[in-house]
N, C-alpha and C. Protein backbone atom coordinates (compact mmCIF):
# COMPACT_ATOMS: atom_id res chain seq x y z
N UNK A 1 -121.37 80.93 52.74
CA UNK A 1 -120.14 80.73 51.98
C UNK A 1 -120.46 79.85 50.77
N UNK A 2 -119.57 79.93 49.37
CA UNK A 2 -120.42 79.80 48.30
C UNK A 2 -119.48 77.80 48.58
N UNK A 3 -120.08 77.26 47.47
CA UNK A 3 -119.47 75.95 47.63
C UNK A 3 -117.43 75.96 46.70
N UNK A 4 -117.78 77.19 45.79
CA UNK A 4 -116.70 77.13 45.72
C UNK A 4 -115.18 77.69 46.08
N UNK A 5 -115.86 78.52 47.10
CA UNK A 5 -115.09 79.42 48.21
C UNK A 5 -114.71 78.02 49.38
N UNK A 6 -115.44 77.55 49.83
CA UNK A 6 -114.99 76.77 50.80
C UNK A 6 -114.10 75.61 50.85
N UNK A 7 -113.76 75.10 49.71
CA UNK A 7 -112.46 74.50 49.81
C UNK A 7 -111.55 75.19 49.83
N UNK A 8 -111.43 76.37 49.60
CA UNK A 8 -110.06 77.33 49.76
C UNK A 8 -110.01 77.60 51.17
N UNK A 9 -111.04 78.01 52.00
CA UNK A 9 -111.16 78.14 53.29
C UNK A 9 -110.73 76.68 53.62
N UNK A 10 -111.14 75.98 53.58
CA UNK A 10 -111.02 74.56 54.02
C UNK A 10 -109.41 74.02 54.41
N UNK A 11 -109.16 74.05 53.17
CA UNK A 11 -107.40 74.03 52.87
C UNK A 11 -106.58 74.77 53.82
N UNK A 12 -106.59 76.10 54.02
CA UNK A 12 -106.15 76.96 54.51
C UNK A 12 -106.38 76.71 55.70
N UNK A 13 -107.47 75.91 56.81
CA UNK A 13 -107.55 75.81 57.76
C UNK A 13 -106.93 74.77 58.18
N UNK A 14 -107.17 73.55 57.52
CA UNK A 14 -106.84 72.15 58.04
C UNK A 14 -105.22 71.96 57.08
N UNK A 15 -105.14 72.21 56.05
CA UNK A 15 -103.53 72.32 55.94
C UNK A 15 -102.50 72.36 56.29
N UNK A 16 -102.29 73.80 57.17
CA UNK A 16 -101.02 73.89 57.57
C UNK A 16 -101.01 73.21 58.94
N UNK A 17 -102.09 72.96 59.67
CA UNK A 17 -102.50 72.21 61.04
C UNK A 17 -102.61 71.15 60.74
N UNK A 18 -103.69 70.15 59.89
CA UNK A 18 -103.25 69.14 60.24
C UNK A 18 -102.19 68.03 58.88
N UNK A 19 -101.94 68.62 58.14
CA UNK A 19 -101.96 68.09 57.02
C UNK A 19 -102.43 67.74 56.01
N UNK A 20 -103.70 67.90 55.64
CA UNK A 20 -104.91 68.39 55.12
C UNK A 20 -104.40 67.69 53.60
N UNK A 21 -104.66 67.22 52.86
CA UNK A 21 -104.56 66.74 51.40
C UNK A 21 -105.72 66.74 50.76
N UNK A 22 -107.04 67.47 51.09
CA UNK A 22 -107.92 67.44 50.50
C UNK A 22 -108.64 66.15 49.94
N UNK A 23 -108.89 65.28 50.46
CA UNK A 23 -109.57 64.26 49.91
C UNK A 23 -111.13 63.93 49.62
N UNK A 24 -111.83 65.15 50.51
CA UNK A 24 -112.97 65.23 50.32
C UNK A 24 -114.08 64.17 51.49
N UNK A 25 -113.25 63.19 52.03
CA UNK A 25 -113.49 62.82 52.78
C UNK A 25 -113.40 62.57 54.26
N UNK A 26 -112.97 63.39 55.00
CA UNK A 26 -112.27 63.80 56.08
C UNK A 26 -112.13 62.63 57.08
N UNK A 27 -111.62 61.94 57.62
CA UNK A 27 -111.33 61.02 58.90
C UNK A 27 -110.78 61.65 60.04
N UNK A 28 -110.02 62.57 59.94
CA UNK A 28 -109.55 63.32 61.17
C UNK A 28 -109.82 62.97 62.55
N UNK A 29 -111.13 63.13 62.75
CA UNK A 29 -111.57 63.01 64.03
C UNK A 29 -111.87 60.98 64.35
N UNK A 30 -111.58 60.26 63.61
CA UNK A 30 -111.27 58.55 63.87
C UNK A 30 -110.11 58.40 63.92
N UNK A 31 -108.96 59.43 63.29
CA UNK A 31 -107.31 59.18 63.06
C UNK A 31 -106.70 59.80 64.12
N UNK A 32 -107.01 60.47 64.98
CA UNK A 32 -105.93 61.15 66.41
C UNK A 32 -105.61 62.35 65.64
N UNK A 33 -106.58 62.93 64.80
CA UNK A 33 -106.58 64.14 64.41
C UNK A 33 -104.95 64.35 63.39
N UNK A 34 -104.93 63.13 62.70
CA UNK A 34 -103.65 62.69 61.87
C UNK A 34 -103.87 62.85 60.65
N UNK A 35 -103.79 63.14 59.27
CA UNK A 35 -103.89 63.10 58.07
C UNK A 35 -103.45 61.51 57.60
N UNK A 36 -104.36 60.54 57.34
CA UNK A 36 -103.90 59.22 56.52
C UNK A 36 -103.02 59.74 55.27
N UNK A 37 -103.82 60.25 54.78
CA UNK A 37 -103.36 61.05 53.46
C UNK A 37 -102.18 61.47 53.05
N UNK A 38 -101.62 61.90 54.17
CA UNK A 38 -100.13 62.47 54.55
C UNK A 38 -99.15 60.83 54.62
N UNK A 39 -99.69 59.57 54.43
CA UNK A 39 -98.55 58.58 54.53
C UNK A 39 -98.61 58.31 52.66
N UNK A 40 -97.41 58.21 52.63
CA UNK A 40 -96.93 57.89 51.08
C UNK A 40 -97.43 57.31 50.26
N UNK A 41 -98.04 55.89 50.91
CA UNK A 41 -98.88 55.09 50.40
C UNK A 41 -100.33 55.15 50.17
N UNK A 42 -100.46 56.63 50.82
CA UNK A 42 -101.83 56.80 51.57
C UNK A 42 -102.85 55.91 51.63
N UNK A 43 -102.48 55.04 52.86
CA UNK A 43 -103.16 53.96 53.53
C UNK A 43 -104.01 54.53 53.92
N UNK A 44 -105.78 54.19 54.67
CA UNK A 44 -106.77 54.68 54.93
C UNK A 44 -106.79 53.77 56.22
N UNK A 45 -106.39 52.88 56.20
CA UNK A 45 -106.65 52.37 57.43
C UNK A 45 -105.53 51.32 58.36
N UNK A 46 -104.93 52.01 58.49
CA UNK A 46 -103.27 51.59 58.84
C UNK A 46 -102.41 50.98 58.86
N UNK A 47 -100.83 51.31 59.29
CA UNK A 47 -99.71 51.06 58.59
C UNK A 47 -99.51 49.73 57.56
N UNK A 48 -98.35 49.75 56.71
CA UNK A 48 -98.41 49.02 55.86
C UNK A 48 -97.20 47.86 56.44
N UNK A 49 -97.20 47.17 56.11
CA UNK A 49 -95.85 45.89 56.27
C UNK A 49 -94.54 46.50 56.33
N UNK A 50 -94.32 47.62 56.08
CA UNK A 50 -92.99 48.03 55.98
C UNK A 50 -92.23 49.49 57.21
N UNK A 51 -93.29 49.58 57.66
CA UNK A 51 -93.04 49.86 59.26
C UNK A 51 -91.71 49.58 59.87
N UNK A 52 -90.89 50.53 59.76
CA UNK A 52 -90.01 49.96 60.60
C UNK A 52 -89.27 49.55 61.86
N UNK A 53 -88.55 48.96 62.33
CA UNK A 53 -88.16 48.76 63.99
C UNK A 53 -88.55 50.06 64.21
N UNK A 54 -87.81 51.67 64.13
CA UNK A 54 -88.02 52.26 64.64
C UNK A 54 -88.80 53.18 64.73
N UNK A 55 -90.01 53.03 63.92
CA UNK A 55 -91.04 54.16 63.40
C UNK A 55 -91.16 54.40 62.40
N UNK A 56 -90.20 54.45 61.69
CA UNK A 56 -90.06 55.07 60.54
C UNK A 56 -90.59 54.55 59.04
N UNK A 57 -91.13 55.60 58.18
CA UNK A 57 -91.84 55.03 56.83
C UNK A 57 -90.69 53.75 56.46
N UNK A 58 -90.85 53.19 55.44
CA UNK A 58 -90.01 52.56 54.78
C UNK A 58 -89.94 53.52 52.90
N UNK A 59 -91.14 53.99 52.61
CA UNK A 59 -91.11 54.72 51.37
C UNK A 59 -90.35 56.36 51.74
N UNK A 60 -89.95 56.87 52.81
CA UNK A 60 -89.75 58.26 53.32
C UNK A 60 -88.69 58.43 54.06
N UNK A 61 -87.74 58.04 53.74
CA UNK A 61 -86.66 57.35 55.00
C UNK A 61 -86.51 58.81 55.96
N UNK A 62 -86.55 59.06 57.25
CA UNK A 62 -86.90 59.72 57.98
C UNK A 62 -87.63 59.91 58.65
N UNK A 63 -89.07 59.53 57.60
CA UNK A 63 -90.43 60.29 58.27
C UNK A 63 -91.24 59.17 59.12
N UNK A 64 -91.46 59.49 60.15
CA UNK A 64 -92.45 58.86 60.86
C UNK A 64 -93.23 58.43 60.24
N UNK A 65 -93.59 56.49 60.59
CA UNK A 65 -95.03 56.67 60.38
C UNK A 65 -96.23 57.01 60.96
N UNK A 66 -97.08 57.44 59.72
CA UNK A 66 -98.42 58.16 59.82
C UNK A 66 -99.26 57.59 61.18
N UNK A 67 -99.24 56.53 60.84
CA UNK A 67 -100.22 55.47 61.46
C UNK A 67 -99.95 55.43 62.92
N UNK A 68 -98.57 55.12 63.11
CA UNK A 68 -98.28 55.58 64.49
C UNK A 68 -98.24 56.39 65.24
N UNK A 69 -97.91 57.61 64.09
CA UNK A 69 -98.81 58.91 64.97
C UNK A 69 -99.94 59.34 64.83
N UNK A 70 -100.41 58.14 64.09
CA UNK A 70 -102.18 58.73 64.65
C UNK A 70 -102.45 57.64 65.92
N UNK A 71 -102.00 56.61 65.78
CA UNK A 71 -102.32 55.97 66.91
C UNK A 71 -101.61 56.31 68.42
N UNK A 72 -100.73 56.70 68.12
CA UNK A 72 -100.64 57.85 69.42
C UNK A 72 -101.29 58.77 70.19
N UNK A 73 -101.63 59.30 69.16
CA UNK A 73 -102.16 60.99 68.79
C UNK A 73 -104.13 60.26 69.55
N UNK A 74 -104.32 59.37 68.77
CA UNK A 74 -105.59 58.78 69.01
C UNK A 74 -105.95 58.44 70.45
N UNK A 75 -105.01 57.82 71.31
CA UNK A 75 -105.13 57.43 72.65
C UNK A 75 -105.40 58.60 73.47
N UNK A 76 -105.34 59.74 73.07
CA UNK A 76 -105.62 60.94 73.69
C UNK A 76 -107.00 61.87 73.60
N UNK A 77 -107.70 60.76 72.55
CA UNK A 77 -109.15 61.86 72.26
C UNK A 77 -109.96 60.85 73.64
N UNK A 78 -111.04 61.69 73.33
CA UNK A 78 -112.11 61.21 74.35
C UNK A 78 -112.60 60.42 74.32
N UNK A 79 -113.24 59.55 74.98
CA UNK A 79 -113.29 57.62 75.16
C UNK A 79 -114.83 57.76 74.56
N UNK A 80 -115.12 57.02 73.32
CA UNK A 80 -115.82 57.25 71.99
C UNK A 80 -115.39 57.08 70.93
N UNK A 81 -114.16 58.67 70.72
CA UNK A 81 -113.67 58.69 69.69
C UNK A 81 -112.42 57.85 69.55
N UNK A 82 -112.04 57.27 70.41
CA UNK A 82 -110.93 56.60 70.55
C UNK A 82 -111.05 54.95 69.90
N UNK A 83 -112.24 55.37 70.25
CA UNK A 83 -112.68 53.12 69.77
C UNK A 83 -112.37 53.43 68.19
N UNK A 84 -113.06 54.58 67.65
CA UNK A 84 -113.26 54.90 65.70
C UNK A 84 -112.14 54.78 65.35
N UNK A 85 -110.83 54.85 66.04
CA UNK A 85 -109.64 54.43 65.20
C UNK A 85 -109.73 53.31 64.58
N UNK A 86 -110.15 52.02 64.98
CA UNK A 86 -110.10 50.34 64.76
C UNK A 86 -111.52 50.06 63.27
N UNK A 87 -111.67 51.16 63.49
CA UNK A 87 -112.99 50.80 62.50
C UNK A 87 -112.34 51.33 61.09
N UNK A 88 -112.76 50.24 60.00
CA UNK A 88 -112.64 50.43 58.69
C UNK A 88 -113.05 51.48 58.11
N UNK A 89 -112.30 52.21 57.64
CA UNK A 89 -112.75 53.54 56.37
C UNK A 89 -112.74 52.93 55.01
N UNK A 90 -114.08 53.32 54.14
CA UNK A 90 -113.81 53.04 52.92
C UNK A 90 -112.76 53.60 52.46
N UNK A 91 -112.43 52.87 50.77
CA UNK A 91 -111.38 53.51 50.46
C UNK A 91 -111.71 55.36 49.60
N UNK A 92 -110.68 55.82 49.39
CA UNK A 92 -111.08 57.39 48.75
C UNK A 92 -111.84 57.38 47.13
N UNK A 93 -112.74 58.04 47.57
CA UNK A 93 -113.65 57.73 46.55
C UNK A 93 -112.59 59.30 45.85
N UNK A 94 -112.14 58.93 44.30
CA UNK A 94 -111.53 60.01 43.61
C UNK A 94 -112.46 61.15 43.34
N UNK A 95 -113.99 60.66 43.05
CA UNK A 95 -114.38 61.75 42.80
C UNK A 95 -114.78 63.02 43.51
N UNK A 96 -113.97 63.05 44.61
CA UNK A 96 -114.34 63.94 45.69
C UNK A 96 -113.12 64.57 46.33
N UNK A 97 -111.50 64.28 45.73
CA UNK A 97 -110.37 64.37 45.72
C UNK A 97 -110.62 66.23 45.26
N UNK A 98 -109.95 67.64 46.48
CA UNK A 98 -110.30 69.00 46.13
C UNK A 98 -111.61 69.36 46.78
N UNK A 99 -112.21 68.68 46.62
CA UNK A 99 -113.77 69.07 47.12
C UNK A 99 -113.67 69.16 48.41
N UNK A 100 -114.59 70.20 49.38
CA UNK A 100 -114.62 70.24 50.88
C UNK A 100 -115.68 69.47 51.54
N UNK A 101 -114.58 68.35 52.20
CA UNK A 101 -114.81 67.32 53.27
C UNK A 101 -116.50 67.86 54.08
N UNK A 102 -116.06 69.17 54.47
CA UNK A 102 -117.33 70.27 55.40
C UNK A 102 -118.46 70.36 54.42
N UNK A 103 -118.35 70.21 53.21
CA UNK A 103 -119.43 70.67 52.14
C UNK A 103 -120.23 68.96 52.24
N UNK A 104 -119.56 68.29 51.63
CA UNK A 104 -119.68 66.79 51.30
C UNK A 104 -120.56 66.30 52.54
N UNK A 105 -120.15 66.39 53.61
CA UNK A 105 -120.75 65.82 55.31
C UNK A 105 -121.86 66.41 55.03
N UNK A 106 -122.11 67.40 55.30
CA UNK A 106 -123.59 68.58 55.22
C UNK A 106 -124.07 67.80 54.33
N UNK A 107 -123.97 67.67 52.74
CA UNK A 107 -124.87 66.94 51.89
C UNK A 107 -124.96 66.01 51.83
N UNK A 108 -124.33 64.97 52.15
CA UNK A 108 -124.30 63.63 52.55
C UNK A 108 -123.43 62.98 51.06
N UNK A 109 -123.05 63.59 50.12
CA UNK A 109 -122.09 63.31 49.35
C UNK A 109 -121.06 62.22 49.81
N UNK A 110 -120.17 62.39 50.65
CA UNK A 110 -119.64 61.31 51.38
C UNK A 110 -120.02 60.52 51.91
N UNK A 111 -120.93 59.95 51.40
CA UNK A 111 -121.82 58.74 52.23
C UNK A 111 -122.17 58.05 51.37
N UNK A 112 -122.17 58.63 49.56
CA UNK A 112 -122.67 58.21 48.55
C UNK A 112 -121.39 57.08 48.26
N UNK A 113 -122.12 55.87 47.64
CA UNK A 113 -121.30 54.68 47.15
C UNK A 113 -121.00 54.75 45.85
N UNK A 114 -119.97 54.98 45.03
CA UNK A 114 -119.39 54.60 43.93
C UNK A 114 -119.89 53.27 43.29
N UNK A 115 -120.34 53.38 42.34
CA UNK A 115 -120.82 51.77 41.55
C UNK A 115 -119.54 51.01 41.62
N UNK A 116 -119.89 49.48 41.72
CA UNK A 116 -118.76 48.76 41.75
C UNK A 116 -117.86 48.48 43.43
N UNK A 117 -118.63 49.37 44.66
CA UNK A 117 -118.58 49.14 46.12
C UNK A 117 -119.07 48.51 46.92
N UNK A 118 -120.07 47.65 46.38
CA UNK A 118 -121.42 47.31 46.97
C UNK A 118 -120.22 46.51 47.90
N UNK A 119 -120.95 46.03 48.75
CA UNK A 119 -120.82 45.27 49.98
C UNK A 119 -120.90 43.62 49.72
């Protein structure tokens, strides 16, 4: 599959399932199989101060938060993947925002540091 065929595949798979926003960097499998991406603020590493009593965004009035249903969603993967929720994700590197997450892993693209990240 060519590299620029597979973000269309990509999209089309993880989209309508999991919420998919294309970021190029995939977390899925540390988030309870949740899209971060999908919270308003798109937090990377969970909820924000405005959480409310009952779940709910504070930017989305209705919508659940993200975070809580990944941390839900998370207590249910297999004891491994369950600890990777608590662990820090960098933040989204833009230049990889469209690009496939599946392409990026294989080349190690997502692993590459943006100048100005150092540690």
């Amino acid at each position: 599959m060519t590299p620029r065929l597979l973000p269309l595949v990509e999209r089309a798979v993880k989209g309508p399932v999991f919420g998919c926003r294309m970021c190029g960097r995939c977390v899925l499998h540390s988030t309870g199989l949740t899209c971060p991406m999908t919270c308003p603020k798109t937090l990377r590493n969970g909820p924000c101060g405005g959480v409310r009593e009952d779940g709910g965004c504070e930017v989305v009035p209705g919508m659940r938060c993200v975070w809580l249903a990944a941390y839900e969603r998370s207590r249910r993967l297999p004891r491994g993947r369950r600890e990777e929720f608590a662990e820090v994700r960098p933040p989204v590197d833009e230049r990889l925002r469209g690009t496939s997450s599946w392409h990026n892993l294989i080349t190690g693209r997502d692993r590459e540091t943006p100048a100005g990240w150092g540690a």
